[in-house]
PDB file of N, CA and C in Angstrom:
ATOM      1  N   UNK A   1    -113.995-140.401 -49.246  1.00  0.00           N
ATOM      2  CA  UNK A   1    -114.797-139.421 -49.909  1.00  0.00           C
ATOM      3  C   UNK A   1    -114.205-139.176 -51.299  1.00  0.00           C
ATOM      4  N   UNK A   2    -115.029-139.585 -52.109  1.00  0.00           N
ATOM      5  CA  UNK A   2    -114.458-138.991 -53.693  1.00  0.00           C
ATOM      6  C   UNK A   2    -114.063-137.705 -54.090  1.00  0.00           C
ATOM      7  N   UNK A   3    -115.518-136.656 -53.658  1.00  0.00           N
ATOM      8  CA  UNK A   3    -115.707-135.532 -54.022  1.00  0.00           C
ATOM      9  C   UNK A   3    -115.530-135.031 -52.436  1.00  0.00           C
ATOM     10  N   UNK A   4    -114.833-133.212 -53.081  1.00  0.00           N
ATOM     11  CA  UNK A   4    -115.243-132.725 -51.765  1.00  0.00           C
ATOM     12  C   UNK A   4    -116.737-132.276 -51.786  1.00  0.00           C
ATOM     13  N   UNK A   5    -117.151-131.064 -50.895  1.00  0.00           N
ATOM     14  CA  UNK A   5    -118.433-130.616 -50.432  1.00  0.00           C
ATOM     15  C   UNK A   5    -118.426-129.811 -51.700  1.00  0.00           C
ATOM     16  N   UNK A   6    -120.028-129.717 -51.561  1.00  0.00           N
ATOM     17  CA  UNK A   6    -120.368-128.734 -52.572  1.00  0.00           C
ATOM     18  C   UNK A   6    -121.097-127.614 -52.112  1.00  0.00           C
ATOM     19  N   UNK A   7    -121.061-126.261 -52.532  1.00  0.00           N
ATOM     20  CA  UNK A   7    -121.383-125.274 -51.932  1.00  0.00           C
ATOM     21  C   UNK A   7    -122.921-125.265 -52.299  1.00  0.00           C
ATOM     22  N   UNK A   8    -123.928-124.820 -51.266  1.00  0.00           N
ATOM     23  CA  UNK A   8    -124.992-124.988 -51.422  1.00  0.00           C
ATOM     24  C   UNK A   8    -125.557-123.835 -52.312  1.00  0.00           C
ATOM     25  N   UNK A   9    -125.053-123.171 -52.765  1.00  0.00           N
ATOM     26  CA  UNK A   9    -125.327-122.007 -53.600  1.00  0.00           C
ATOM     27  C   UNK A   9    -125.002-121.959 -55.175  1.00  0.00           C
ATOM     28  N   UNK A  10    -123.658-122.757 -55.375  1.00  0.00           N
ATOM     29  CA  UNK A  10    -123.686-123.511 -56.782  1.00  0.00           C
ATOM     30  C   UNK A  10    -124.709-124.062 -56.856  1.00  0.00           C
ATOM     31  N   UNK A  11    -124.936-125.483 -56.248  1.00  0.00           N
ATOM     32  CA  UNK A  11    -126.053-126.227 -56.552  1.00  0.00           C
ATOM     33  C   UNK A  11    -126.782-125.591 -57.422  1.00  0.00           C
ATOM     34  N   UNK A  12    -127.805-124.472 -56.477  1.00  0.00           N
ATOM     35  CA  UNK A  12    -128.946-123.810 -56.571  1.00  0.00           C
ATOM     36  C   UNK A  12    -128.767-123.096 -58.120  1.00  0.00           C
ATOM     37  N   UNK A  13    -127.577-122.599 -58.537  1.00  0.00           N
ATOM     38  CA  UNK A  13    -127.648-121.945 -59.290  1.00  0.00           C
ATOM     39  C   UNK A  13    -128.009-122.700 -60.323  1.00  0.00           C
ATOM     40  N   UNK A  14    -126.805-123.769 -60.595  1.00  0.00           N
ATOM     41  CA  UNK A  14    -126.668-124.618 -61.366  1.00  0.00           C
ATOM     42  C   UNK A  14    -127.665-125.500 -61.951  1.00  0.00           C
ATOM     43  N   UNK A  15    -129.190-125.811 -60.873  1.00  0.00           N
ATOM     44  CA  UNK A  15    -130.437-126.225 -61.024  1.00  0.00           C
ATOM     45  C   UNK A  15    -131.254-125.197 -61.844  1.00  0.00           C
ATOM     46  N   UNK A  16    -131.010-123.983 -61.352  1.00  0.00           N
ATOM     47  CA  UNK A  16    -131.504-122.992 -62.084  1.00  0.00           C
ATOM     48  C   UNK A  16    -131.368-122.546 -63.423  1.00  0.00           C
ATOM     49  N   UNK A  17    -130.091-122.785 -63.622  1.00  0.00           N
ATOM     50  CA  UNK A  17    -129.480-122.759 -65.003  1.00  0.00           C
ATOM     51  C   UNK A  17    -130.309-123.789 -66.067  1.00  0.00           C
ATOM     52  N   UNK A  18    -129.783-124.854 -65.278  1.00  0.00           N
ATOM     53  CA  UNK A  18    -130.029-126.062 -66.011  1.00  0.00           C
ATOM     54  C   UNK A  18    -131.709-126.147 -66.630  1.00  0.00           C
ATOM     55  N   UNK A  19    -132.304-125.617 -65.873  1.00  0.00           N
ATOM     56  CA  UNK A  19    -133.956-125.594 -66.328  1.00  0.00           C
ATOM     57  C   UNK A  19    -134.356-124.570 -66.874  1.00  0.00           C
ATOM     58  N   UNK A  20    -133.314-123.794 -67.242  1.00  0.00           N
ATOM     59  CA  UNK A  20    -133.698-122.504 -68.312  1.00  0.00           C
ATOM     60  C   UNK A  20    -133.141-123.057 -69.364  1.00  0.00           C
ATOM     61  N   UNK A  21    -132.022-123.379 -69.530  1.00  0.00           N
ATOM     62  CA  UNK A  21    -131.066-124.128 -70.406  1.00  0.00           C
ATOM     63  C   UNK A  21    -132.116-125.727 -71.294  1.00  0.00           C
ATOM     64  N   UNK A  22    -133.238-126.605 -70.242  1.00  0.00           N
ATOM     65  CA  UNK A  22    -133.668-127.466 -70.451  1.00  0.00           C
ATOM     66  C   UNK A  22    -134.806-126.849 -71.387  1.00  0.00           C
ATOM     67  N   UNK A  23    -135.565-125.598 -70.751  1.00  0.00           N
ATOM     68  CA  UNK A  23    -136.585-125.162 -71.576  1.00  0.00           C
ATOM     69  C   UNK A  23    -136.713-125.005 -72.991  1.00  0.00           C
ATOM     70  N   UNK A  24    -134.862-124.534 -72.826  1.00  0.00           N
ATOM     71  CA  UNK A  24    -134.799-123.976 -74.686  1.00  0.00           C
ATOM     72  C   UNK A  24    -134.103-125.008 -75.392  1.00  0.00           C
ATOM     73  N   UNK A  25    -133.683-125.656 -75.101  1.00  0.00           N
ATOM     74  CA  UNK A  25    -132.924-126.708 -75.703  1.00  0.00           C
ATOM     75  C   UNK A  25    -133.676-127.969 -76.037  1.00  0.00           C
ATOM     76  N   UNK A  26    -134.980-128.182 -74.830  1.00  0.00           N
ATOM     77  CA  UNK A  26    -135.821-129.023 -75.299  1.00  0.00           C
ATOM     78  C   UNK A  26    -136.619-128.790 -75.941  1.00  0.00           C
ATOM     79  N   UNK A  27    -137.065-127.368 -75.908  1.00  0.00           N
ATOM     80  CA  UNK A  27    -138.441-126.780 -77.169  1.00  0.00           C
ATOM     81  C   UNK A  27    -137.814-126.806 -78.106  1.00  0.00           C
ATOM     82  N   UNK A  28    -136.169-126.320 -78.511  1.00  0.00           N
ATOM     83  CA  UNK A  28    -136.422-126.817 -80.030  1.00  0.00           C
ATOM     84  C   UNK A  28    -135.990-128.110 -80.332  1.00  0.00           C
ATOM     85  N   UNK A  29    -135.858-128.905 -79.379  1.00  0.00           N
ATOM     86  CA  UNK A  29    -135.560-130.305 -79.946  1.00  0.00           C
ATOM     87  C   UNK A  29    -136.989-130.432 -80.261  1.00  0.00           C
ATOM     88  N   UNK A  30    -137.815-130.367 -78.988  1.00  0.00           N
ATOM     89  CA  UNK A  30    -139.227-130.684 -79.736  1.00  0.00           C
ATOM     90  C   UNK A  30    -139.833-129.773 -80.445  1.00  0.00           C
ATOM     91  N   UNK A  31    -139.312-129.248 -80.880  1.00  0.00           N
ATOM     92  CA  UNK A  31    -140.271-128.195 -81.954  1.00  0.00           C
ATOM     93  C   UNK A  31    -139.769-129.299 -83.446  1.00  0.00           C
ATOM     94  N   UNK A  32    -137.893-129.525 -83.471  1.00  0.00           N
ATOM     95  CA  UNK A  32    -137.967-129.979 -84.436  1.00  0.00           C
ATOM     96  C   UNK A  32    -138.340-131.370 -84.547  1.00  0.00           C
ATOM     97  N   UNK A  33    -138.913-132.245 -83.684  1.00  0.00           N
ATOM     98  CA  UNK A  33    -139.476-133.780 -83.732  1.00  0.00           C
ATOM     99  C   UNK A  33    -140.930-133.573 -83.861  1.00  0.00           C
ATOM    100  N   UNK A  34    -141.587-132.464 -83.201  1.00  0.00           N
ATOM    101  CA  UNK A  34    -142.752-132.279 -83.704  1.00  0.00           C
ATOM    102  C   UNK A  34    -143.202-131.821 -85.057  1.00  0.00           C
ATOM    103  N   UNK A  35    -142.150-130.689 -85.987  1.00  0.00           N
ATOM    104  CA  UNK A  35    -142.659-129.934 -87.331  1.00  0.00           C
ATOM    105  C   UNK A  35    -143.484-128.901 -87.146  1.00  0.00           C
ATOM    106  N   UNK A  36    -142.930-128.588 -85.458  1.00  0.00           N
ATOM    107  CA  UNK A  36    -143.891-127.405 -85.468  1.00  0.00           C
ATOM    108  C   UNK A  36    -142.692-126.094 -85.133  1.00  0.00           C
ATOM    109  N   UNK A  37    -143.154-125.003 -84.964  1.00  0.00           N
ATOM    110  CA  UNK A  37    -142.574-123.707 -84.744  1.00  0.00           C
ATOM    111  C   UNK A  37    -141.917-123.657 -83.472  1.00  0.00           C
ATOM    112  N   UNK A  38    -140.394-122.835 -83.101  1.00  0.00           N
ATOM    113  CA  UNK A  38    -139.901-122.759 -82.272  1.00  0.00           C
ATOM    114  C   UNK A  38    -140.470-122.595 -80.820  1.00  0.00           C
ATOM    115  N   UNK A  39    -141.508-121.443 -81.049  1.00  0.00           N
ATOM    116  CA  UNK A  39    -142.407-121.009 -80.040  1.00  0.00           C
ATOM    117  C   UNK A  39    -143.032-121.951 -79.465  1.00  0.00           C
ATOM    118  N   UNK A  40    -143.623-122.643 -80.208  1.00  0.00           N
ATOM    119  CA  UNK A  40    -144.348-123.908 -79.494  1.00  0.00           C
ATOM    120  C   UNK A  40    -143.948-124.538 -79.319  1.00  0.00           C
ATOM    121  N   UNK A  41    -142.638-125.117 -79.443  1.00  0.00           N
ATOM    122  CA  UNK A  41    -141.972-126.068 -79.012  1.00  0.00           C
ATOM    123  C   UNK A  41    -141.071-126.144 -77.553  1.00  0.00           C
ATOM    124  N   UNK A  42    -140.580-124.235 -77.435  1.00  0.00           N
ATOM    125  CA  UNK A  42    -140.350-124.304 -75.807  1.00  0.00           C
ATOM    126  C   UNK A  42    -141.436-124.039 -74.746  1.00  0.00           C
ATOM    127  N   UNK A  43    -142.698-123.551 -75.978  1.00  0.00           N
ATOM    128  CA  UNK A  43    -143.963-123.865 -74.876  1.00  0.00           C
ATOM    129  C   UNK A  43    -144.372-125.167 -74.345  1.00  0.00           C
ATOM    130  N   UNK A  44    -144.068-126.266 -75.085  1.00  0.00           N
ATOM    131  CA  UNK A  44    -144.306-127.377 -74.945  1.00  0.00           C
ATOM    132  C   UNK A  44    -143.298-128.159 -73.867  1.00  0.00           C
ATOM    133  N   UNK A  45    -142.105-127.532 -74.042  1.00  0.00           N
ATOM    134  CA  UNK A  45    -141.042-127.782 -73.200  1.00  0.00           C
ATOM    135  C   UNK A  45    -141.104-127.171 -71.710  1.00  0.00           C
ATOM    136  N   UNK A  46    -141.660-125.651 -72.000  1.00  0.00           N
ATOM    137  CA  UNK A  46    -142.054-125.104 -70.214  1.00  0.00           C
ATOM    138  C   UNK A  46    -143.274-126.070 -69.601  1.00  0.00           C
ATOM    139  N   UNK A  47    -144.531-126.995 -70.244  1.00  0.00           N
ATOM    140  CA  UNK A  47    -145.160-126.966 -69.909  1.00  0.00           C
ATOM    141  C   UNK A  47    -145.025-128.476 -69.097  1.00  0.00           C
ATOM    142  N   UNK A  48    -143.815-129.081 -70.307  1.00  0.00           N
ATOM    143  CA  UNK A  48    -143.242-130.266 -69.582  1.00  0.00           C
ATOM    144  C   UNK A  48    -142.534-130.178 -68.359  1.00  0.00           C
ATOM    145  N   UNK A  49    -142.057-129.364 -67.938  1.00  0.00           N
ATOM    146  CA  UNK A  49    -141.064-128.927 -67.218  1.00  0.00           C
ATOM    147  C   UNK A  49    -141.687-128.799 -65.643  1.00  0.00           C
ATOM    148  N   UNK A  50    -142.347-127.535 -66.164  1.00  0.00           N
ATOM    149  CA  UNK A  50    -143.384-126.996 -65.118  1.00  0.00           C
ATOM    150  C   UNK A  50    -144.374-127.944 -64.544  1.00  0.00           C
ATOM    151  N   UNK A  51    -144.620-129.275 -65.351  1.00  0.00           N
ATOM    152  CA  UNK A  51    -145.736-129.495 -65.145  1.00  0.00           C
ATOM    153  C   UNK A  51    -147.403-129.296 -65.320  1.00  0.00           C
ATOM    154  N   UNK A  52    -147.810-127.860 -65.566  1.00  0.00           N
ATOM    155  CA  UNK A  52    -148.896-127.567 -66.042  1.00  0.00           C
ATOM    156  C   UNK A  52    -149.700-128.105 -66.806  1.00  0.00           C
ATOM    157  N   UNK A  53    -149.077-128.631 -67.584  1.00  0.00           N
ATOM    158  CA  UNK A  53    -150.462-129.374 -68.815  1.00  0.00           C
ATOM    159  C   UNK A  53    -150.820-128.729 -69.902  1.00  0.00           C
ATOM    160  N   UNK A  54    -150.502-127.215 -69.609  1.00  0.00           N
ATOM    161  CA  UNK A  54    -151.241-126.677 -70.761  1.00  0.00           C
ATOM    162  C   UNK A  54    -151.065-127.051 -72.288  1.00  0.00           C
ATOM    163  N   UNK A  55    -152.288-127.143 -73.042  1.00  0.00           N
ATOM    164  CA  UNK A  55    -152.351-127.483 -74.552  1.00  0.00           C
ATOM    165  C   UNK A  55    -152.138-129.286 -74.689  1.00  0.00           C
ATOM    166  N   UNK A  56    -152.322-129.508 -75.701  1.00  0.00           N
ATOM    167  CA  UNK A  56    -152.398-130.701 -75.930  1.00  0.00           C
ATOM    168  C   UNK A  56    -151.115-132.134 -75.804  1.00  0.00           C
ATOM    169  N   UNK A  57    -149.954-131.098 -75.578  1.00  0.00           N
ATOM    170  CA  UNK A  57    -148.931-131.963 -75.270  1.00  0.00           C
ATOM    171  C   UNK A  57    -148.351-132.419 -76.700  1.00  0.00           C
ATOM    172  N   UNK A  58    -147.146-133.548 -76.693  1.00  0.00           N
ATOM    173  CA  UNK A  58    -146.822-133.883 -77.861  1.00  0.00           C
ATOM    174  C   UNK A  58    -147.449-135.116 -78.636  1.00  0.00           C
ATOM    175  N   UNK A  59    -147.638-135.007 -79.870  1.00  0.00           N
ATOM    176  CA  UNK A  59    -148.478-135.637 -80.523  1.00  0.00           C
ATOM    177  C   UNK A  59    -147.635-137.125 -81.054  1.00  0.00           C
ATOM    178  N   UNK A  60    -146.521-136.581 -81.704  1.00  0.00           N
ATOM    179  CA  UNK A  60    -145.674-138.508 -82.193  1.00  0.00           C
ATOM    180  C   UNK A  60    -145.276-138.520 -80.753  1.00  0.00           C
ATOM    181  N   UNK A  61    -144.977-139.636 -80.985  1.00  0.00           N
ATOM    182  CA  UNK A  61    -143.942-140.980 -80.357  1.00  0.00           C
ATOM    183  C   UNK A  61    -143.220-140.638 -79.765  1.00  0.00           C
ATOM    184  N   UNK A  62    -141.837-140.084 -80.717  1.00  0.00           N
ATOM    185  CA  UNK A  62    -140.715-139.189 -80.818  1.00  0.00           C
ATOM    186  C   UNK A  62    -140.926-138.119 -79.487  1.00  0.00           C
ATOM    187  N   UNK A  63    -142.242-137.092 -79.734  1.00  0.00           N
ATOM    188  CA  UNK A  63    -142.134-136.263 -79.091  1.00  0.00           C
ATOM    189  C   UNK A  63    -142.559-136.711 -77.913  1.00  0.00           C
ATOM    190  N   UNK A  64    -143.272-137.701 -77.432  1.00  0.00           N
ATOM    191  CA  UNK A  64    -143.681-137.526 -76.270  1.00  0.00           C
ATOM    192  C   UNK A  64    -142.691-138.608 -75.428  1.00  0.00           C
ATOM    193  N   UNK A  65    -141.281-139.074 -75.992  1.00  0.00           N
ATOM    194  CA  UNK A  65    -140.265-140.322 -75.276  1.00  0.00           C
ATOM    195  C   UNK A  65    -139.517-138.942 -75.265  1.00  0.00           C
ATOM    196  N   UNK A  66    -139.350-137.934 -76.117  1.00  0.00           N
ATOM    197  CA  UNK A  66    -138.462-136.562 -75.714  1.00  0.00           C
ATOM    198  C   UNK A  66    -139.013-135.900 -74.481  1.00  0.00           C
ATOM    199  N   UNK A  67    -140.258-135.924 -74.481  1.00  0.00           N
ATOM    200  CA  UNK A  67    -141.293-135.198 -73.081  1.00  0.00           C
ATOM    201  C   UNK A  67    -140.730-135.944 -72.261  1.00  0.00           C
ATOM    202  N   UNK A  68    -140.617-137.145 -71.991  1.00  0.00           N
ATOM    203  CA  UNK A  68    -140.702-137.937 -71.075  1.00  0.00           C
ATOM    204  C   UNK A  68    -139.404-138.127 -70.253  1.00  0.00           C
ATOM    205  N   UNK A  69    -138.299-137.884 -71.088  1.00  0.00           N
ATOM    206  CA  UNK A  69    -137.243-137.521 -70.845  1.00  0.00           C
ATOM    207  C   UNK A  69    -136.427-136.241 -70.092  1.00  0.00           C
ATOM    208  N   UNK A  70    -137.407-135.012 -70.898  1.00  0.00           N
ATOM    209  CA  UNK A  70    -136.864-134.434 -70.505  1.00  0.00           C
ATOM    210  C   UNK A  70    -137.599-133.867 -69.278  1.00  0.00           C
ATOM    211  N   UNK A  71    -138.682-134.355 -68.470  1.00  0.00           N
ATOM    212  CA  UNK A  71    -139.640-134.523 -67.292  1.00  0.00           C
ATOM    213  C   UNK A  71    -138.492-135.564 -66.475  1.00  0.00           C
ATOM    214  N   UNK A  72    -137.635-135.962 -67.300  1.00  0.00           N
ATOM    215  CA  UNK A  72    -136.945-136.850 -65.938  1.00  0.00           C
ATOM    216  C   UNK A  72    -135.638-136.134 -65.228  1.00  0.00           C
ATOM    217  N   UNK A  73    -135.539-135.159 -66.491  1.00  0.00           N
ATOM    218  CA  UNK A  73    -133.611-134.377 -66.436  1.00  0.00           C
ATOM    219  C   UNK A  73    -134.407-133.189 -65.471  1.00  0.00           C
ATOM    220  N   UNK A  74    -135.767-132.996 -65.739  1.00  0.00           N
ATOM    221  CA  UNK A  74    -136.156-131.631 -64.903  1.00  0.00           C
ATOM    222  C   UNK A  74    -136.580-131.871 -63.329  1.00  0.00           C
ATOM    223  N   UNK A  75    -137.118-132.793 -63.281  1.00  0.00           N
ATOM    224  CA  UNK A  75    -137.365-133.559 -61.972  1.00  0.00           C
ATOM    225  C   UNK A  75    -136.025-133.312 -61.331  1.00  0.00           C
ATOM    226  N   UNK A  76    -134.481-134.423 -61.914  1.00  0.00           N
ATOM    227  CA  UNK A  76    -133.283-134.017 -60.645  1.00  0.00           C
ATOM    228  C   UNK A  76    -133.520-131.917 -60.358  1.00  0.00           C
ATOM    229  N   UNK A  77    -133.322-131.508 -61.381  1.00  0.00           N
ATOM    230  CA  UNK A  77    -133.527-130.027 -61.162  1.00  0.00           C
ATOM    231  C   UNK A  77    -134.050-129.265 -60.250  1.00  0.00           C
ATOM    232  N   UNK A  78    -135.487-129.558 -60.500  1.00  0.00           N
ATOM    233  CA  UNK A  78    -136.055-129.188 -59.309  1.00  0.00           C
ATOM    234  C   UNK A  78    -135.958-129.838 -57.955  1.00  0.00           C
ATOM    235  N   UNK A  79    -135.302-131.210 -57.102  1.00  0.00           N
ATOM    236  CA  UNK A  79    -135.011-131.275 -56.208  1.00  0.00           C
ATOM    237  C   UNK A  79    -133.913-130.981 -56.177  1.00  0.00           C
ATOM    238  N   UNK A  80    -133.017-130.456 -56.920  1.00  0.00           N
ATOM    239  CA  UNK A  80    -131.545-129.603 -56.870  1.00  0.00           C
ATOM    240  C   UNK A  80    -132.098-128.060 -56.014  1.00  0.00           C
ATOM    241  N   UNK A  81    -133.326-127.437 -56.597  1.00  0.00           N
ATOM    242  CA  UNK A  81    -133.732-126.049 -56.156  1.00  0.00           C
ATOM    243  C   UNK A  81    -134.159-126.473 -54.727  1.00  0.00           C
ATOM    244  N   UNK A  82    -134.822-127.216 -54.652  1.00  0.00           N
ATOM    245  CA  UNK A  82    -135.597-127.739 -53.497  1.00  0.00           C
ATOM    246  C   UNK A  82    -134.506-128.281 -52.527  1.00  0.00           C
ATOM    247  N   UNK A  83    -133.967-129.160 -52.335  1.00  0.00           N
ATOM    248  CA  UNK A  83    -132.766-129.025 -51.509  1.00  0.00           C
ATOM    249  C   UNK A  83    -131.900-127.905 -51.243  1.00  0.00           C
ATOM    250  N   UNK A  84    -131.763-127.215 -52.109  1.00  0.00           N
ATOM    251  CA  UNK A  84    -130.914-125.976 -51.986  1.00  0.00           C
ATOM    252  C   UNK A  84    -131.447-125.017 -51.170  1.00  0.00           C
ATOM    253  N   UNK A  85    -133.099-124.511 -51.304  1.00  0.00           N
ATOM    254  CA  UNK A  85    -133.579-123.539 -50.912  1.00  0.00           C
ATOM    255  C   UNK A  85    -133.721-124.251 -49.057  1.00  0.00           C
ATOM    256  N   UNK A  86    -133.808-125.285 -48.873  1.00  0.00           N
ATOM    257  CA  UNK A  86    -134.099-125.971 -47.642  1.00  0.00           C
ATOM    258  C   UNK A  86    -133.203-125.721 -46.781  1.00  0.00           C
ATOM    259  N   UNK A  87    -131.598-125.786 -47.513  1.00  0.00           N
ATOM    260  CA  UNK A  87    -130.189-126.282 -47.046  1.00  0.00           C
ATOM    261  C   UNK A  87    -130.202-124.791 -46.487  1.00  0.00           C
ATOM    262  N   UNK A  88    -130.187-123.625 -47.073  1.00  0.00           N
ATOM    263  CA  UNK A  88    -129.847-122.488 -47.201  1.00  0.00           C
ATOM    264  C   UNK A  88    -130.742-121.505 -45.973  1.00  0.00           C
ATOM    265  N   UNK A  89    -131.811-121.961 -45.882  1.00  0.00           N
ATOM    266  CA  UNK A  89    -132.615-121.665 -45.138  1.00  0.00           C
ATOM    267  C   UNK A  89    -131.829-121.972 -43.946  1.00  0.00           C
ATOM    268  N   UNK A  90    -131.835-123.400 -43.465  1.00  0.00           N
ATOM    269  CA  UNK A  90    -131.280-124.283 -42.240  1.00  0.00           C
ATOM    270  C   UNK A  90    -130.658-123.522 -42.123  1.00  0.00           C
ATOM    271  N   UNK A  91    -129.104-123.150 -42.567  1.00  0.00           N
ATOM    272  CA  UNK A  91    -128.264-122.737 -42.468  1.00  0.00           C
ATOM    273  C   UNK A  91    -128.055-121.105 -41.796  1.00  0.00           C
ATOM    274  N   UNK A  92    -129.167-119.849 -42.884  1.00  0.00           N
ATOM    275  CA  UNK A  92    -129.449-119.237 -41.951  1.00  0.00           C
ATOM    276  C   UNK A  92    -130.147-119.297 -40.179  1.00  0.00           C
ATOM    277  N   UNK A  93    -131.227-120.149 -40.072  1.00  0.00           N
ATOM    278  CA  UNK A  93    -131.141-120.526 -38.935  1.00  0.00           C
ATOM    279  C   UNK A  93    -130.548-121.369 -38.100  1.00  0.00           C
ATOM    280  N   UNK A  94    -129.475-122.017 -38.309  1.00  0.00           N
ATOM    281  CA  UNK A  94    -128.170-122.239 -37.452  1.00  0.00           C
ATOM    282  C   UNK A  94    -127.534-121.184 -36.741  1.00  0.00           C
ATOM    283  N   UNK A  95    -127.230-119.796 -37.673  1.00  0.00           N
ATOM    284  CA  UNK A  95    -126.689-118.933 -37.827  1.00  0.00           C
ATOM    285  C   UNK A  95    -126.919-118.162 -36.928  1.00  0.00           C
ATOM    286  N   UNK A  96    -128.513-118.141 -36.988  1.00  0.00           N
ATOM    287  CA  UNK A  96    -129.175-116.838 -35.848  1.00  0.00           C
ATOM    288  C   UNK A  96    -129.401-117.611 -34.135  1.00  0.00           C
ATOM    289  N   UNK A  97    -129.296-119.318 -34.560  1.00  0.00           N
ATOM    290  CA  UNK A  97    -129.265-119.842 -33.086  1.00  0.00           C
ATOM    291  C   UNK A  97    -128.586-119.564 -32.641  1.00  0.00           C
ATOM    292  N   UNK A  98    -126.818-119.884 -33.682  1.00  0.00           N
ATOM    293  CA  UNK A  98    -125.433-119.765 -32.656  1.00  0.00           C
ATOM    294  C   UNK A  98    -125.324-118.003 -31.966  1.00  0.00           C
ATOM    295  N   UNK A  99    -125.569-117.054 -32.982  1.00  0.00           N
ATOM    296  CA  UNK A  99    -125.392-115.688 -32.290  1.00  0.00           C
ATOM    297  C   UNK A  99    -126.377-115.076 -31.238  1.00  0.00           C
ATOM    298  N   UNK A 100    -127.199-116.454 -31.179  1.00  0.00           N
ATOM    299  CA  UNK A 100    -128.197-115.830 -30.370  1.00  0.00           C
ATOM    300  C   UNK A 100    -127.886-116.112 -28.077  1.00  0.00           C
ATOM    301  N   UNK A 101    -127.309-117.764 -29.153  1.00  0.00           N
ATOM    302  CA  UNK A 101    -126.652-118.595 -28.020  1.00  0.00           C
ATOM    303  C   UNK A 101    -125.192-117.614 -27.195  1.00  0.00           C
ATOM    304  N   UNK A 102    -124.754-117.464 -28.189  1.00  0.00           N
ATOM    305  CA  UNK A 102    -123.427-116.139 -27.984  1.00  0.00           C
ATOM    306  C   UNK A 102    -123.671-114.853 -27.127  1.00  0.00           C
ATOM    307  N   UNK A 103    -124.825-114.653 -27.501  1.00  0.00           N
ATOM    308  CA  UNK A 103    -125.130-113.533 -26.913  1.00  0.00           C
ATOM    309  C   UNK A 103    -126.043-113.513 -25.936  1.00  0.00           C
ATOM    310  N   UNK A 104    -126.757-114.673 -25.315  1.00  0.00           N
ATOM    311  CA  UNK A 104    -127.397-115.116 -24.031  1.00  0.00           C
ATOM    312  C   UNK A 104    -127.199-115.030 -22.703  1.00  0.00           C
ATOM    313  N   UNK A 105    -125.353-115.304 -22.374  1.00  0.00           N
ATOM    314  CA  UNK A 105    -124.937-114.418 -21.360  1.00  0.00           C
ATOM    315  C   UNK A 105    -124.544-113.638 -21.143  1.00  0.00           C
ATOM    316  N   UNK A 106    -124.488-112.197 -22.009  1.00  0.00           N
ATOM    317  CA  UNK A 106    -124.264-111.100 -21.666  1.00  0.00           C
ATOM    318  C   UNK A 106    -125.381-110.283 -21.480  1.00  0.00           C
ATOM    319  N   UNK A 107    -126.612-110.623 -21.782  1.00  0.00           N
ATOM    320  CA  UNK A 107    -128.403-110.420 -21.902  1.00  0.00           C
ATOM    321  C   UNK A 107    -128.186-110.722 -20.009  1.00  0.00           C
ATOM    322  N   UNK A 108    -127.756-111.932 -19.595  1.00  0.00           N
ATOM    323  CA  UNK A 108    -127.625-111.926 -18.301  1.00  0.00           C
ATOM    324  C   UNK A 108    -127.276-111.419 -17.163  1.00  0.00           C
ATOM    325  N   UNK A 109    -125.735-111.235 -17.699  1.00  0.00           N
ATOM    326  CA  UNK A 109    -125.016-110.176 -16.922  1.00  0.00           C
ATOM    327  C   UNK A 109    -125.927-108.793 -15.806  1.00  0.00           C
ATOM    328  N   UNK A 110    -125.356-108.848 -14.801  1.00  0.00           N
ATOM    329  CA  UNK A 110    -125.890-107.912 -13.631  1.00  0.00           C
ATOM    330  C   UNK A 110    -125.367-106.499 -14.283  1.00  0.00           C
ATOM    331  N   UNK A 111    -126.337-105.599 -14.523  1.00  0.00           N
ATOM    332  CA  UNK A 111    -125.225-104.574 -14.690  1.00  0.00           C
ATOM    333  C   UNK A 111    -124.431-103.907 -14.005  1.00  0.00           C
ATOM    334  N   UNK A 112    -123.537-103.360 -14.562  1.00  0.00           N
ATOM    335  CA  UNK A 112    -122.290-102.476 -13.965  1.00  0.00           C
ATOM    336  C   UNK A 112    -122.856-101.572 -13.075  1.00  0.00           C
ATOM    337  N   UNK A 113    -122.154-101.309 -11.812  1.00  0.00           N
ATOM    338  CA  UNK A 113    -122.499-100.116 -11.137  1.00  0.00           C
ATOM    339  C   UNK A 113    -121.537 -99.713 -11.058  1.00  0.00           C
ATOM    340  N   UNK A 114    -121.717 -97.953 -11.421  1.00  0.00           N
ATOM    341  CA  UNK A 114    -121.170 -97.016 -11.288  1.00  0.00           C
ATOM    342  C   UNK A 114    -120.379 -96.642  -9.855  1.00  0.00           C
ATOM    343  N   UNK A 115    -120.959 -96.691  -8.686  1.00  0.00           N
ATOM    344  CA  UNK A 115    -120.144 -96.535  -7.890  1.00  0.00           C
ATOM    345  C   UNK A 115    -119.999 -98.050  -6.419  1.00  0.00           C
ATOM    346  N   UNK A 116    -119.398 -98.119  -5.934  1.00  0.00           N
ATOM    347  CA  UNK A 116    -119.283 -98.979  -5.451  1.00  0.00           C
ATOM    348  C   UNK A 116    -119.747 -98.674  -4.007  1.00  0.00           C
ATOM    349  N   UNK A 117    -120.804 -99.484  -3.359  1.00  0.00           N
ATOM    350  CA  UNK A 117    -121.280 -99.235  -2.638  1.00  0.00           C
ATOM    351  C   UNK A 117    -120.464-100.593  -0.927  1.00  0.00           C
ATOM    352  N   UNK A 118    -120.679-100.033   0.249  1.00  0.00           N
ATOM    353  CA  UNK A 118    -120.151-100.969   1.397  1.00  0.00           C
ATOM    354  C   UNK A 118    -120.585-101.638   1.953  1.00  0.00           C
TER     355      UNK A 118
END
């Protein structure tokens, strides 16, 4: 094993980060390959991201091999969230099997009597 384990809650964060971090960092890359305004450029970047479509997308070359790119860095991302939210889930229900399993034979148990009968 190279690496040890990774906590399933970094991950998550770290996906999360990373695609807020991708939004703004790619709108103004593409704001400045497009010549257009900041605003539209991390709109253009949420919309890559997200997927949505909205508006016309990028118009050069430039901008749309930057789209295309950065639709590929957001993709690992979101199966970073998506594994994470899956893992995390499981995990709570492991959780509630084992204490449930734990606590199955004492649900059994005859109860105690108070006095002892002959």
């Amino acid at each position: 094993m190279i690496m040890g384990r990774f906590s399933v809650r970094a991950v998550l964060l770290l996906s999360a980060l990373s695609l807020i971090l991708l939004v703004v960092v790619g709108g103004l890359l593409l704001a400045l390959v497009e010549s257009s305004t900041a605003m539209s450029g991390i709109w253009l970047a949420f919309n890559v991201i997200t997927t949505t479509g909205f508006g016309p997308g990028a118009q050069t070359t430039a901008g749309q091999l930057m789209s295309m790119g950065l639709f590929l860095v957001a993709m690992t991302c979101w199966f970073g969230v998506l594994v994470s939210a899956i893992e995390i889930s499981n995990l709570r229900l492991q959780r509630h099997v084992l204490v449930d399993e734990a606590l199955r034979p004492l649900a059994r148990r005859p109860k105690d009597r108070l006095f002892h009968v002959n």
